[in-house]
Protein backbone atom coordinates (compact mmCIF):
# COMPACT_ATOMS: atom_id res chain seq x y z
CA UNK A 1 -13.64 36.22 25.50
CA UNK A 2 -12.15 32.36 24.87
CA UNK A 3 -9.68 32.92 22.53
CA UNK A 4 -9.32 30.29 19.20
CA UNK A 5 -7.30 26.84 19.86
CA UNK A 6 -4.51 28.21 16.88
CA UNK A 7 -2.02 25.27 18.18
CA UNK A 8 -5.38 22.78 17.17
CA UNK A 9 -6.04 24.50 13.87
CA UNK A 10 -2.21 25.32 13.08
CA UNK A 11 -1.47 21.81 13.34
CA UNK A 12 -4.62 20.04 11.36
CA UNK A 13 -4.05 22.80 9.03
CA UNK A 14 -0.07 21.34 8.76
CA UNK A 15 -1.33 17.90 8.76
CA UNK A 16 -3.61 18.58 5.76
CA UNK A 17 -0.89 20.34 3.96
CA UNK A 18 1.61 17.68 4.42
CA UNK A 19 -0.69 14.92 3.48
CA UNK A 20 -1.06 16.53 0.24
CA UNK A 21 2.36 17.25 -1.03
CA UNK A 22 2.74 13.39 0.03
CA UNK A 23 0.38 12.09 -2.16
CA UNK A 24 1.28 14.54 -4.72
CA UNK A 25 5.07 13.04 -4.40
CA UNK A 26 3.66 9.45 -4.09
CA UNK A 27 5.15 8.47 -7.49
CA UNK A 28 8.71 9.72 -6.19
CA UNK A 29 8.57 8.51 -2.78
CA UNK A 30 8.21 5.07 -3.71
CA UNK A 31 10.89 5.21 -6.21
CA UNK A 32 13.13 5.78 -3.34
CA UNK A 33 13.93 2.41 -2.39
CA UNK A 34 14.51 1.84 1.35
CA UNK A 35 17.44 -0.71 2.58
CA UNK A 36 15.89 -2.73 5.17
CA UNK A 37 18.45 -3.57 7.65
CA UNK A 38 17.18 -7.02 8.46
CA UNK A 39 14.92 -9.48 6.70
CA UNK A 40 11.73 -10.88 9.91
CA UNK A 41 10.09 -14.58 9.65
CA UNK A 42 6.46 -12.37 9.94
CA UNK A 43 3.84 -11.41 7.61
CA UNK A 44 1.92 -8.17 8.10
CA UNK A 45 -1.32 -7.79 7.01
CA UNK A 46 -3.44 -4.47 6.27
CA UNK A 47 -7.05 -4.25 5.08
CA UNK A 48 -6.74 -0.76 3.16
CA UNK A 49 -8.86 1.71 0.84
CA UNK A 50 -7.60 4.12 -2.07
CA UNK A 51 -9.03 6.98 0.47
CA UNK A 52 -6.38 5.62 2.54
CA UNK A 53 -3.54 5.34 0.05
CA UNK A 54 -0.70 7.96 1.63
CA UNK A 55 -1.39 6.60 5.05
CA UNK A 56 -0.71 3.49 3.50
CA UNK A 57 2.34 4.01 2.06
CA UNK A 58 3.96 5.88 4.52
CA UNK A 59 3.15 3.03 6.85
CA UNK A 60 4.38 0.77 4.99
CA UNK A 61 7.61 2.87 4.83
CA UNK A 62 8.09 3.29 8.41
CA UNK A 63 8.06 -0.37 9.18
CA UNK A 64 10.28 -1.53 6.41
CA UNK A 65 12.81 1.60 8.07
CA UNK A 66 12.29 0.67 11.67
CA UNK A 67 11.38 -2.87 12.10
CA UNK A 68 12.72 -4.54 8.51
CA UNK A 69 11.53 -6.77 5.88
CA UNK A 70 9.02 -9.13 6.43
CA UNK A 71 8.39 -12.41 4.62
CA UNK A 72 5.32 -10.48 2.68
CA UNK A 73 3.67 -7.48 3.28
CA UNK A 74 0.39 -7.86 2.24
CA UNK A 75 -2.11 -5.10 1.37
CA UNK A 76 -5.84 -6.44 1.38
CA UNK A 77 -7.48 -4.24 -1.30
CA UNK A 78 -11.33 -3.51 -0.13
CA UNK A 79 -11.68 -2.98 -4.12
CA UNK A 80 -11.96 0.75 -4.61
CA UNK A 81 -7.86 1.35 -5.27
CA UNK A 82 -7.21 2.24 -9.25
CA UNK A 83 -4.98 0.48 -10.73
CA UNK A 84 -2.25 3.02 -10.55
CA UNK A 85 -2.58 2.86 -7.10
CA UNK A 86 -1.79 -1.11 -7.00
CA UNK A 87 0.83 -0.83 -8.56
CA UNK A 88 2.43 2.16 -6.78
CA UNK A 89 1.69 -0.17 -3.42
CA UNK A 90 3.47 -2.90 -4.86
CA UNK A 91 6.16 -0.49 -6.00
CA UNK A 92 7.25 0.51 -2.44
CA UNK A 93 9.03 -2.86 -1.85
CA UNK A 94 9.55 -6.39 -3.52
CA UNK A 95 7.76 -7.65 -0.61
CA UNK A 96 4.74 -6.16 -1.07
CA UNK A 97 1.79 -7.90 -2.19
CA UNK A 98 -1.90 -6.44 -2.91
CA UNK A 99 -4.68 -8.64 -3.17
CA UNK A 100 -8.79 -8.34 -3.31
CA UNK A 101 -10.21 -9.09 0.25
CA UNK A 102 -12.44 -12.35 0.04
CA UNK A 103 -13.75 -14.95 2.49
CA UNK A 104 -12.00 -18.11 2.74
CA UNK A 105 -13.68 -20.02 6.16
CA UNK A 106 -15.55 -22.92 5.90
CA UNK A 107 -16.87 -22.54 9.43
CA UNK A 108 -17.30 -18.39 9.65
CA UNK A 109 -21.31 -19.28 11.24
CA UNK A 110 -24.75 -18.55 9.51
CA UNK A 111 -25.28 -16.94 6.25
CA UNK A 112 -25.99 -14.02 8.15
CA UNK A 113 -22.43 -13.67 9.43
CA UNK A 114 -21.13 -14.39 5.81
CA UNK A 115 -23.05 -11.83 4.22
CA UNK A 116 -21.04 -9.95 6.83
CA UNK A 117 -17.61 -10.80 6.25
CA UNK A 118 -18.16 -10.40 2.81
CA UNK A 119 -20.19 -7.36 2.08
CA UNK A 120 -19.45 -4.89 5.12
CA UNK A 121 -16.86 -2.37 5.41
CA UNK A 122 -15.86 -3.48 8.55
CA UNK A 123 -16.20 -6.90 8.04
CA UNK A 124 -14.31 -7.32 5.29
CA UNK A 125 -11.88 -6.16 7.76
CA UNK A 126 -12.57 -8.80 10.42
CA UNK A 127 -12.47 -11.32 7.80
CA UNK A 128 -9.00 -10.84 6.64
CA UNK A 129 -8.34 -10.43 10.71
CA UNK A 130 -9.94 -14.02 11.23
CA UNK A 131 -7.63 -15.74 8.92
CA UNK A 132 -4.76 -15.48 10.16
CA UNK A 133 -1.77 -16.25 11.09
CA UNK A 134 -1.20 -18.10 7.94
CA UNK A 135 1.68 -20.65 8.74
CA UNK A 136 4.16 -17.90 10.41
CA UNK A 137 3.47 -15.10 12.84
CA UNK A 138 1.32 -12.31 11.71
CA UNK A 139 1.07 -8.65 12.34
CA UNK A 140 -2.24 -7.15 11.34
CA UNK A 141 -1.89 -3.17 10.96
CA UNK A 142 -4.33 -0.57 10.11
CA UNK A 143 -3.11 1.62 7.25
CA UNK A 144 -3.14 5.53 9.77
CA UNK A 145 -0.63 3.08 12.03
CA UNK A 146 3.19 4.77 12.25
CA UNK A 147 5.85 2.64 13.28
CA UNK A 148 8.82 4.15 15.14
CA UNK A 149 12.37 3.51 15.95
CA UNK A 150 11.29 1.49 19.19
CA UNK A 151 9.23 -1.11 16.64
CA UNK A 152 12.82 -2.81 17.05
CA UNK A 153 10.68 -4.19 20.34
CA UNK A 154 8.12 -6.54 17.83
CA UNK A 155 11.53 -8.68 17.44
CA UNK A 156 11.75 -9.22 21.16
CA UNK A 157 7.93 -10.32 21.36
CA UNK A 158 8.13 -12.57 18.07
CA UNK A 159 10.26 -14.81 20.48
CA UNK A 160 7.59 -14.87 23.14
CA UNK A 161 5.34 -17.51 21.20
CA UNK A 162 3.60 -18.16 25.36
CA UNK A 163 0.31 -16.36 24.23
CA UNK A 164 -1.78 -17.10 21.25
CA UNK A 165 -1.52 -13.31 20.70
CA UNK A 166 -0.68 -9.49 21.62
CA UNK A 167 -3.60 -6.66 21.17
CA UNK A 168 -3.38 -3.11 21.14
CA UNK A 169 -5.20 -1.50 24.29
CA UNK A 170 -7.94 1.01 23.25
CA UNK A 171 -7.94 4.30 25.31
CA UNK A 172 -11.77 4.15 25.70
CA UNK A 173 -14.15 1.38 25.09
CA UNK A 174 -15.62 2.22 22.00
CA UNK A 175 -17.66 -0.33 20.20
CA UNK A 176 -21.25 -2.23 19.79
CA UNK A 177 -22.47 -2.77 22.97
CA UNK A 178 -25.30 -5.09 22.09
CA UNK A 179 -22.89 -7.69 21.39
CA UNK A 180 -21.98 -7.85 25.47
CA UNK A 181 -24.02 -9.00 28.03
CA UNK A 182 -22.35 -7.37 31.58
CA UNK A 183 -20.65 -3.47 31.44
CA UNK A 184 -17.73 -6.01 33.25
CA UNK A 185 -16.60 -7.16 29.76
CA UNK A 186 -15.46 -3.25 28.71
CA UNK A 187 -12.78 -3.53 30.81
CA UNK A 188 -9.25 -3.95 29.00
CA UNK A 189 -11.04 -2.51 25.48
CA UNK A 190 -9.10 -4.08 22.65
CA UNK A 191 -8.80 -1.47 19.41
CA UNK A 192 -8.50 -4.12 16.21
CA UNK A 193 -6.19 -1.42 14.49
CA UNK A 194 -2.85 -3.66 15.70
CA UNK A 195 -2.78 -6.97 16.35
CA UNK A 196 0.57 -9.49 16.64
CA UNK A 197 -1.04 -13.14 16.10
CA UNK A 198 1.08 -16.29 16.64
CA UNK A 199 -1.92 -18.73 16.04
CA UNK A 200 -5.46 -19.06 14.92
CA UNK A 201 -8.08 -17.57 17.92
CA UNK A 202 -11.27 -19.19 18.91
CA UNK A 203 -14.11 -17.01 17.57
CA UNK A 204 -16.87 -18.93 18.65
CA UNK A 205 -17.76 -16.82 21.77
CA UNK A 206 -18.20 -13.33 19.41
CA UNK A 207 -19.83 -15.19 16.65
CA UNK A 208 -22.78 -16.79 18.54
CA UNK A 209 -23.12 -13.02 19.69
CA UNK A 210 -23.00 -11.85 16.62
CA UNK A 211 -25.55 -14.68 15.68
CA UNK A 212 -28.07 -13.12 18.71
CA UNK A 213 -27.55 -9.56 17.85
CA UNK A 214 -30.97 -7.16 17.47
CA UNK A 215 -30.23 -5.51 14.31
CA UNK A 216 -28.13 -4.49 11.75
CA UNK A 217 -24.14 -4.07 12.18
CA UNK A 218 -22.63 -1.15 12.86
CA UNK A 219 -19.06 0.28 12.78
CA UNK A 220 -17.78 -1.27 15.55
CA UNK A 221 -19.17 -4.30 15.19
CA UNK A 222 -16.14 -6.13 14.55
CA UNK A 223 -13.70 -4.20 16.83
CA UNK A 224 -16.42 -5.79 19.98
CA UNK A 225 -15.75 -8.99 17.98
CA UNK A 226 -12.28 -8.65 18.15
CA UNK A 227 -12.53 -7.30 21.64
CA UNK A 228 -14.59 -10.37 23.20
CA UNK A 229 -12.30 -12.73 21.31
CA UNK A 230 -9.30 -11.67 22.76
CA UNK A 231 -10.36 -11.42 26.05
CA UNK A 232 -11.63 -15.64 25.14
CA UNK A 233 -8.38 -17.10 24.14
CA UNK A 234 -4.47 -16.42 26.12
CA UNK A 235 -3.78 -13.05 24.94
CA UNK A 236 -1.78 -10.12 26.76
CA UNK A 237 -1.85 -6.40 25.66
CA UNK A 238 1.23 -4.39 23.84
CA UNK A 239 2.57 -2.38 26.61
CA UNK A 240 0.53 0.99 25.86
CA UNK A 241 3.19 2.95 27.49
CA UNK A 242 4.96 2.02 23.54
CA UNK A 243 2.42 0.95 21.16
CA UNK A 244 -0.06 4.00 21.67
CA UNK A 245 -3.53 4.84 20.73
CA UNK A 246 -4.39 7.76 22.78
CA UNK A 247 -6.47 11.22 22.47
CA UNK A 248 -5.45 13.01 25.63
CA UNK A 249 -3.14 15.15 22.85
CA UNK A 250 -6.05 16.32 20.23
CA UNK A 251 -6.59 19.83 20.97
CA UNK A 252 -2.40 20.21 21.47
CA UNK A 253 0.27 21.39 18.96
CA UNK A 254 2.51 19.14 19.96
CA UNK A 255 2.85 14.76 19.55
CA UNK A 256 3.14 13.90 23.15
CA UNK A 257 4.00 10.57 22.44
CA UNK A 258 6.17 10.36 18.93
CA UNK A 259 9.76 9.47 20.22
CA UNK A 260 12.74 6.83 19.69
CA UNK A 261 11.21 4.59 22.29
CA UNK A 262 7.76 4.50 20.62
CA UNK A 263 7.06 1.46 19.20
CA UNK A 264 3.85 2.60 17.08
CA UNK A 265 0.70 4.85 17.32
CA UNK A 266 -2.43 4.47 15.75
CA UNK A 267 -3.65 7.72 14.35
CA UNK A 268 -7.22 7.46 14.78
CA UNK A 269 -9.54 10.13 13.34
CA UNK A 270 -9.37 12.79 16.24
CA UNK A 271 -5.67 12.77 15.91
CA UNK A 272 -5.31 11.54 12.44
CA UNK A 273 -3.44 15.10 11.72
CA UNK A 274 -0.51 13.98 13.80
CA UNK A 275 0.28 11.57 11.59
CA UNK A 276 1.58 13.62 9.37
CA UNK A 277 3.23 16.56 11.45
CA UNK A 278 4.82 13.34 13.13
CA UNK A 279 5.97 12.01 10.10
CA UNK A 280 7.28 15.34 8.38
């Protein structure tokens, strides 16, 4: 007889737990001003959702603790937060900004592609993703992203300006693969959940695929977008031995990779409970 994973289920059940006395405390936690120890010529960026408010937050938290203050902060509302919510976001820090997502290209393709950007989950997302950087560097996060002590290493790479940009490395392609022509161009999967931009990317190769595809979008529409346009323009991946997104941990009590010398880990869904046993 296989006995039950209770490590797995401990730990979700921990993780559930913990996420709700955090957004229970939400009004208290960001009373609690943090002292950044260093102000950072960056922006950061994050497309977010009021499902995704204590992730949010505590994101936001971590990299004003580890990293410092950046030039703005800027939450891109996808329109559902409440109004207490705004304001508890803008609360956290005084550079903190929240603002509605919207399209701003003049040359984003067809209609088609428009309708996309603007009416899509997930391209709302890639929207805000293809404008920037927006006159400094940028950091685009995803809101289940941590940030750890070893973030400190974003500082060294803001002085390596010799790529266009950096890209977190995806454990597993995982995307829409009727946007690529060869199984060759899975290789080196960029995830879109963190991405360091130093200046604006040449879309044009994922947009005329986008322009051919069979059918509707899908969910990973714009992370293949992402992917092909990285792989089009002088980019280089974090180093994914620091700035994680992994799965090989799921079924495991433990964090195998939370530590001083992470940088960051994106908590996808599988793991998303570790975000907040790593946090706590």
């Amino acid at each position: 007889m296989k006995l039950p994973n209770f490590g797995y289920h401990f730990a979700r059940l921990r993780g559930r737990v913990a996420r709700r006395f955090y957004f229970w405390l939400l009004p208290l936690i960001v009373r609690r001003r943090l002292s950044p120890v260093r102000s950072i010529d960056l922006d950061v960026f994050a497309y977010s959702s009021e499902q995704a408010l204590p992730e949010q937050v505590a994101s936001i938290r971590s990299f004003l603790r580890h990293v410092g203050r950046p030039q703005r902060f800027v939450v891109v509302s996808d329109g559902s937060h409440s109004a207490r919510s705004l304001r508890l976001l803008e609360a956290i820090d005084r550079s903190v900004a929240v603002r509605q997502v919207s399209v701003a290209h003049s040359t984003v393709g067809d209609e088609r592609f428009r309708h996309y950007l603007e009416n899509h989950p997930t391209g709302k997302q890639l929207g805000v993703i293809m404008s920037l950087p927006q006159g400094r560097p940028a950091l685009y996060a995803d809101s289940d992203v941590l940030f750890f002590e070893g973030a400190t290493d974003l500082l060294e790479l803001l002085h390596h300006k010799d790529v266009a940009a950096y890209y977190l490395t995806d454990c597993q392609f995982a995307g829409d693969d009727r946007l690529l022509r060869d199984a060759g161009e899975e290789r080196e999967p960029a995830n879109t959940g963190v991405l360091l931009l130093f200046q604006p990317l040449d879309w044009s190769l994922s947009i005329a695929r986008f322009a051919s595809l069979d059918g509707a979008p899908t969910f990973f529409t714009n992370q293949t977008m992402t992917h092909l346009t990285m792989h089009q323009n002088p980019t280089r991946p974090f180093d994914p031995a620091r700035y994680v997104l992994q799965l090989d941990d799921q079924f495991v009590w433990r964090d195998r990779y939370a530590g001083a010398r992470l940088a960051l880990r994106h908590y996808v869904n599988p793991v998303r409970h570790k975000f907040w046993t790593s946090l706590s």
